[in-house]
C-alpha atoms as a PDB file:
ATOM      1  CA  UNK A   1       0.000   0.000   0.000  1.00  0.00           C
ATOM      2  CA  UNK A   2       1.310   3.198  -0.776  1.00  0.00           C
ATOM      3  CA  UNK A   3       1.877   5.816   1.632  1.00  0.00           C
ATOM      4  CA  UNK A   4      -0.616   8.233   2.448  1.00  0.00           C
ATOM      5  CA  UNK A   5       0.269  12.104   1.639  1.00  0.00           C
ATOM      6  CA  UNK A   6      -0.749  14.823   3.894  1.00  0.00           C
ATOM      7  CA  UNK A   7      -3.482  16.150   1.445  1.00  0.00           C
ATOM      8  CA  UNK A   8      -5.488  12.770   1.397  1.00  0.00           C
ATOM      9  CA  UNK A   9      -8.120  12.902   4.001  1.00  0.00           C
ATOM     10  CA  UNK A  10      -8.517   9.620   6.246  1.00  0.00           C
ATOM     11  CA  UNK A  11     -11.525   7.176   5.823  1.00  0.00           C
ATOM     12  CA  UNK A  12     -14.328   7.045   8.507  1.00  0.00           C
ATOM     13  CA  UNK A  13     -16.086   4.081   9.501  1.00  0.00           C
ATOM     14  CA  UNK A  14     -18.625   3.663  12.264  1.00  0.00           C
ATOM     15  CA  UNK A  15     -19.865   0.880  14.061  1.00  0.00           C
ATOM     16  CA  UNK A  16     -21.986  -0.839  11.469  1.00  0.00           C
ATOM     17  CA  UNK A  17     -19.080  -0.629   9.392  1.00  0.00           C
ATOM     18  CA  UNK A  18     -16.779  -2.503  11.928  1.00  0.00           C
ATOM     19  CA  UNK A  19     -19.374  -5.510  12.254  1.00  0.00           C
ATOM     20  CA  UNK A  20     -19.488  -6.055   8.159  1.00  0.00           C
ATOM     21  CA  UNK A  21     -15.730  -5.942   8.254  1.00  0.00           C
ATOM     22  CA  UNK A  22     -15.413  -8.652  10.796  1.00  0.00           C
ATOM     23  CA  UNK A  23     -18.261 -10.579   9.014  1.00  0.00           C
ATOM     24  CA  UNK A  24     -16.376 -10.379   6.377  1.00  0.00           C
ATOM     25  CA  UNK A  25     -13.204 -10.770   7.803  1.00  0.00           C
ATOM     26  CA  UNK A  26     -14.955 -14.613   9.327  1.00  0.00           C
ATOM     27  CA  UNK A  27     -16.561 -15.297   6.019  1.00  0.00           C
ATOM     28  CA  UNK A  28     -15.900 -13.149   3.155  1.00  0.00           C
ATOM     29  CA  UNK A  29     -17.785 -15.798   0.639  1.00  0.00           C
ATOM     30  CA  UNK A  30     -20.780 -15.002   3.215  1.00  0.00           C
ATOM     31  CA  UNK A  31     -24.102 -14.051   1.427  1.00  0.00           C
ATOM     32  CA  UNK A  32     -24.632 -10.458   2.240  1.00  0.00           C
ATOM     33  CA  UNK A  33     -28.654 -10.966   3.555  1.00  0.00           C
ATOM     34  CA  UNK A  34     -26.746 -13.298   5.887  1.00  0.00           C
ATOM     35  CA  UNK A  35     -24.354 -10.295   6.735  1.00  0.00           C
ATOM     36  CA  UNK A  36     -27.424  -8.056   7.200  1.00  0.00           C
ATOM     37  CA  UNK A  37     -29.216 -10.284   9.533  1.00  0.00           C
ATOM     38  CA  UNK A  38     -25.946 -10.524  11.565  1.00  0.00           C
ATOM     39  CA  UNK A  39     -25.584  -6.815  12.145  1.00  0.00           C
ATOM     40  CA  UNK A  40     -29.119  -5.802  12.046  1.00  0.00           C
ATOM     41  CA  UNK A  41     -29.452  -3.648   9.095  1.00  0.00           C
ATOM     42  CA  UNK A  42     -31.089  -4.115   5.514  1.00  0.00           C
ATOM     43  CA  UNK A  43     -29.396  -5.862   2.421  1.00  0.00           C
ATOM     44  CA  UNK A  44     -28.991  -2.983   0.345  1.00  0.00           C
ATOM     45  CA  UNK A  45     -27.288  -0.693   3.795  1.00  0.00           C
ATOM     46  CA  UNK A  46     -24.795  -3.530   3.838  1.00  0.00           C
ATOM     47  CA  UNK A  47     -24.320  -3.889   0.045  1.00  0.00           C
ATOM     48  CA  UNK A  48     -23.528  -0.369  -0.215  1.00  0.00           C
ATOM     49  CA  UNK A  49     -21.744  -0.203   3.253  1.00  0.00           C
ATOM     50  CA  UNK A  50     -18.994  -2.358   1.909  1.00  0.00           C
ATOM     51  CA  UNK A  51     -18.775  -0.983  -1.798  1.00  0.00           C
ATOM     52  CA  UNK A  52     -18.191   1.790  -0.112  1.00  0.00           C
ATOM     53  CA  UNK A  53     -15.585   0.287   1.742  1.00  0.00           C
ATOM     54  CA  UNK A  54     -13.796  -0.780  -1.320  1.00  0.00           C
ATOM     55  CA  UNK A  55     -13.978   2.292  -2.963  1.00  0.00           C
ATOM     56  CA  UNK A  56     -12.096   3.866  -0.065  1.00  0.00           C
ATOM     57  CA  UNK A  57      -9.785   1.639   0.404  1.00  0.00           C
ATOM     58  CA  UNK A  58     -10.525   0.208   3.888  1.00  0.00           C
ATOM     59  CA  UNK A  59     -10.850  -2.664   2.303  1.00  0.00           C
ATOM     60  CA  UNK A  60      -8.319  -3.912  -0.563  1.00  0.00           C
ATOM     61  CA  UNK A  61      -9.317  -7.304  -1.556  1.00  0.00           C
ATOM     62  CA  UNK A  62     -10.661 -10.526  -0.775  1.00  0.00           C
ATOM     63  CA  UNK A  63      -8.054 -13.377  -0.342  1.00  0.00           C
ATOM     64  CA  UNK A  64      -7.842 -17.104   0.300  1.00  0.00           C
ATOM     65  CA  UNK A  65      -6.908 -18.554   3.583  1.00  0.00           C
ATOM     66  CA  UNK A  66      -5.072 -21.239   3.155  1.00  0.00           C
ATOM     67  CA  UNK A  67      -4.402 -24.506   5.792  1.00  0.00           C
ATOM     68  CA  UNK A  68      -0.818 -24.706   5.427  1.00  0.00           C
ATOM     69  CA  UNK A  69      -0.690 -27.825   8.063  1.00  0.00           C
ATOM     70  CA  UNK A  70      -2.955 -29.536   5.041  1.00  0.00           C
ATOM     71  CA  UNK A  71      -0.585 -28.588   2.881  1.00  0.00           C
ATOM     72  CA  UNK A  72       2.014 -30.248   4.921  1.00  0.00           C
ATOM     73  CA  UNK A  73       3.488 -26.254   5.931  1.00  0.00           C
ATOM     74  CA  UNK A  74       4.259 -27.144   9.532  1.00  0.00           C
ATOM     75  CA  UNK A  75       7.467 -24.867  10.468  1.00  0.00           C
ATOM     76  CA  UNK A  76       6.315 -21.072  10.866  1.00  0.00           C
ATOM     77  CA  UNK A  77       9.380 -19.074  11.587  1.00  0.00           C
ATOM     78  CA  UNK A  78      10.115 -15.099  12.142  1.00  0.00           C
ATOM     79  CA  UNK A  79      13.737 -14.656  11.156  1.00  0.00           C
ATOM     80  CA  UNK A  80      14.870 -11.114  12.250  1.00  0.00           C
ATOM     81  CA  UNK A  81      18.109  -9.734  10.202  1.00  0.00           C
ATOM     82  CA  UNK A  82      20.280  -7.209  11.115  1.00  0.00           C
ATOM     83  CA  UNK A  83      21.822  -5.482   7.986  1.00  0.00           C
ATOM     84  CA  UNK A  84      24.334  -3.162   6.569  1.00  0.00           C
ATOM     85  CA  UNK A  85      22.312   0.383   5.742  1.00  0.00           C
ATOM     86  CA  UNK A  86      23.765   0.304   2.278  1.00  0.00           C
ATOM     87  CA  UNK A  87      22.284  -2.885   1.634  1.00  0.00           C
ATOM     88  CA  UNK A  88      18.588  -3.069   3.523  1.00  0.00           C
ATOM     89  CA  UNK A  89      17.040  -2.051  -0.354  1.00  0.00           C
ATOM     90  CA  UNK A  90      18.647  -5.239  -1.765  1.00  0.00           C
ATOM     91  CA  UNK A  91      18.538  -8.111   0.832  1.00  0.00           C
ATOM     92  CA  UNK A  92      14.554  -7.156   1.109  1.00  0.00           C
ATOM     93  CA  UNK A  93      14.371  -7.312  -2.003  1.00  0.00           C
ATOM     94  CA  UNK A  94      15.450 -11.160  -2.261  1.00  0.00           C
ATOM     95  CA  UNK A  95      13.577 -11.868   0.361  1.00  0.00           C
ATOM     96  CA  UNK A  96       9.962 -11.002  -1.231  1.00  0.00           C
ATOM     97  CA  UNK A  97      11.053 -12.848  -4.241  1.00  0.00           C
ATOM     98  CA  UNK A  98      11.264 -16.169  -2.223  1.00  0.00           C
ATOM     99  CA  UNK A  99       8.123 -17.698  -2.461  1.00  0.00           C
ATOM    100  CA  UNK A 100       8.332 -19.399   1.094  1.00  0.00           C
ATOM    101  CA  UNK A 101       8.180 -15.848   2.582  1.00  0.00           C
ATOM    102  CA  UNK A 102       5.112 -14.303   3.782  1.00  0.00           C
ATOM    103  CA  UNK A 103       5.712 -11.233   4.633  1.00  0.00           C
ATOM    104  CA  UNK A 104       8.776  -8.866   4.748  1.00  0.00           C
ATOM    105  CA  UNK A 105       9.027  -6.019   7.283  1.00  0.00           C
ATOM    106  CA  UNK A 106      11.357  -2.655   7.782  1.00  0.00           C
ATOM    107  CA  UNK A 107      12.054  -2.765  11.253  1.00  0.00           C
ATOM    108  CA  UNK A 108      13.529  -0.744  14.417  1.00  0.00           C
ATOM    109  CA  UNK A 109      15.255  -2.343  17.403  1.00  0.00           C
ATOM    110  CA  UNK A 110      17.890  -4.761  17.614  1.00  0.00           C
ATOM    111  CA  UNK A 111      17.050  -6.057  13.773  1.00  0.00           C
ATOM    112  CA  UNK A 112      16.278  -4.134  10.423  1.00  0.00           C
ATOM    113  CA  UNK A 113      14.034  -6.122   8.642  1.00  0.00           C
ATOM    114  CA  UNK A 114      11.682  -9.276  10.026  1.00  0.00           C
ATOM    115  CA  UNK A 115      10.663 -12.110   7.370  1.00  0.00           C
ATOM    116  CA  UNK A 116       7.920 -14.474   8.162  1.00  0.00           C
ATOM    117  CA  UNK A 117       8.549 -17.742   6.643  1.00  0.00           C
ATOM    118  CA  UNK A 118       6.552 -20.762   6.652  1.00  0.00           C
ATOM    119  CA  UNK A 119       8.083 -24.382   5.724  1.00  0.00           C
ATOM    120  CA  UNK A 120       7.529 -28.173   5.373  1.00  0.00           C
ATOM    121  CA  UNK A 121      10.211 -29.495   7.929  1.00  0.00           C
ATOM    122  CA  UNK A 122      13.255 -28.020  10.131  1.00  0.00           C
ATOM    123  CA  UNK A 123      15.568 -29.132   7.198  1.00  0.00           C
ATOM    124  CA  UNK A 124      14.221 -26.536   4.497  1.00  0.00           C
ATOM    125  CA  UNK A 125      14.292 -23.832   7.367  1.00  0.00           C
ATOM    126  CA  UNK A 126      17.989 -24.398   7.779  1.00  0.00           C
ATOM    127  CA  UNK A 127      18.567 -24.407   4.177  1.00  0.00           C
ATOM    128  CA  UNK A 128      17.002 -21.121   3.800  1.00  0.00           C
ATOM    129  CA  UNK A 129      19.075 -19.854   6.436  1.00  0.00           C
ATOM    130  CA  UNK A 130      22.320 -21.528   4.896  1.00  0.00           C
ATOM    131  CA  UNK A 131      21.283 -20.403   1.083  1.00  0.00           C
ATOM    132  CA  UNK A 132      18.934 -17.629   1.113  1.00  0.00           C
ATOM    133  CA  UNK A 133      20.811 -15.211   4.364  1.00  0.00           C
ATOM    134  CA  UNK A 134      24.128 -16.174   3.512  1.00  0.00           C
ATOM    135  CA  UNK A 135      23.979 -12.353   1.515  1.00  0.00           C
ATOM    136  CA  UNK A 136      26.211  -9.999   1.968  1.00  0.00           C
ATOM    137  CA  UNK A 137      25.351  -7.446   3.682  1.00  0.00           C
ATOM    138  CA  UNK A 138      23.058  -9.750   6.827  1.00  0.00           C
ATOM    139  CA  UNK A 139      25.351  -9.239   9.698  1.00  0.00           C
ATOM    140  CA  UNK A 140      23.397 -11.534  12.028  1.00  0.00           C
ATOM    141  CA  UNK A 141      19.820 -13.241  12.409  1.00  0.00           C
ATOM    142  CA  UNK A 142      17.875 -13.922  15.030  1.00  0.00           C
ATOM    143  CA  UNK A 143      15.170 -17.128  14.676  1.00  0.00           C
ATOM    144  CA  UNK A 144      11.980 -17.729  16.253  1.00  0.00           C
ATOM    145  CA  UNK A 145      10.256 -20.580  15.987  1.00  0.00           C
ATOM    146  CA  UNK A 146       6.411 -20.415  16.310  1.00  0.00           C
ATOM    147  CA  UNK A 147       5.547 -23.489  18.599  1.00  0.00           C
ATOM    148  CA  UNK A 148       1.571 -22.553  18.498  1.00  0.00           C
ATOM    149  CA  UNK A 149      -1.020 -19.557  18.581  1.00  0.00           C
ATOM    150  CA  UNK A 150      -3.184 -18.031  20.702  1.00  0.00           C
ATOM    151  CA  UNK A 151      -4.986 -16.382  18.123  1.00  0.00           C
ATOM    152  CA  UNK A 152      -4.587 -17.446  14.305  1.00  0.00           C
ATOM    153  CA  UNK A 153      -3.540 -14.851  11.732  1.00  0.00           C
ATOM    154  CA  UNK A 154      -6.888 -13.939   9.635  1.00  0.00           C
ATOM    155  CA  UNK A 155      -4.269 -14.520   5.926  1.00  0.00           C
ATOM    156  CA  UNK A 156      -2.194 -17.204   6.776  1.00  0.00           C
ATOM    157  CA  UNK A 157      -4.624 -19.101   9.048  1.00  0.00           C
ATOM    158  CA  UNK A 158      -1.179 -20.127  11.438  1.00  0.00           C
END
């Protein structure tokens, strides 16, 4: 998402709003008369509730959550890097090509960027580490190993 400029004004959203988003958010495939029974307002309030919503850009898109344990994705990992300045641009860069990588953040504190990654087994997250960080430019890592949630991501479903 691009950043915002000063000039653009920001959305509002009420509470009606709120309760389609997490309706949606549950169930986006979910018939919209089921969506209006749910929050108590008519069909057409909520039809035009979230086109508005999608013209504004609260909402982007509707995506797919997959079950990546189906999918035999059982090692979720956040791999924190701490990088030369000079060469944050490009190591990000590789990382969002990788197509094990979920997400890629700029961060502050004791690392630069944090990568999500999600994997079959403990042997493909050590050859990432081995053959995707061995970049120059990563001056250490720091792994964490997700052992289990307390609340799911809503895109990933881990």
């Amino acid at each position: 998402m691009p950043p915002m400029r000063s000039a653009e004004k920001l959305a509002i959203i009420d509470a009606l709003d709120m309760k389609i988003i997490r309706a949606l958010q549950i169930d986006a495939r979910k018939p919209i008369v089921q969506i209006a029974k749910e929050v108590n307002a008519n069909e057409a309030t909520v039809r035009r509730r979230i086109e508005k919503l999608l013209n504004d850009g609260i909402i982007e898109r509707f995506t797919v959550v997959l079950d990546y344990h189906k999918l035999g994705r059982v090692i979720k990992a956040f791999i924190g890097l701490r990088v030369e300045p000079t060469k944050l641009k490009t190591i990000a860069e590789h990382l969002v090509k990788h197509p094990d990588t979920q997400v890629v953040y700029r961060t502050s504190g004791d690392t630069d960027i944090i990568t999500e990654v999600i994997l079959e087994k403990m042997e493909d997250l050590n050859a990432f580490l081995e053959e995707e960080l061995s970049l120059d430019g990563i001056v250490g890592t720091i792994v964490t190993i997700v052992i289990g949630p307390y609340k799911r991501c809503p895109w990933t479903g881990l």
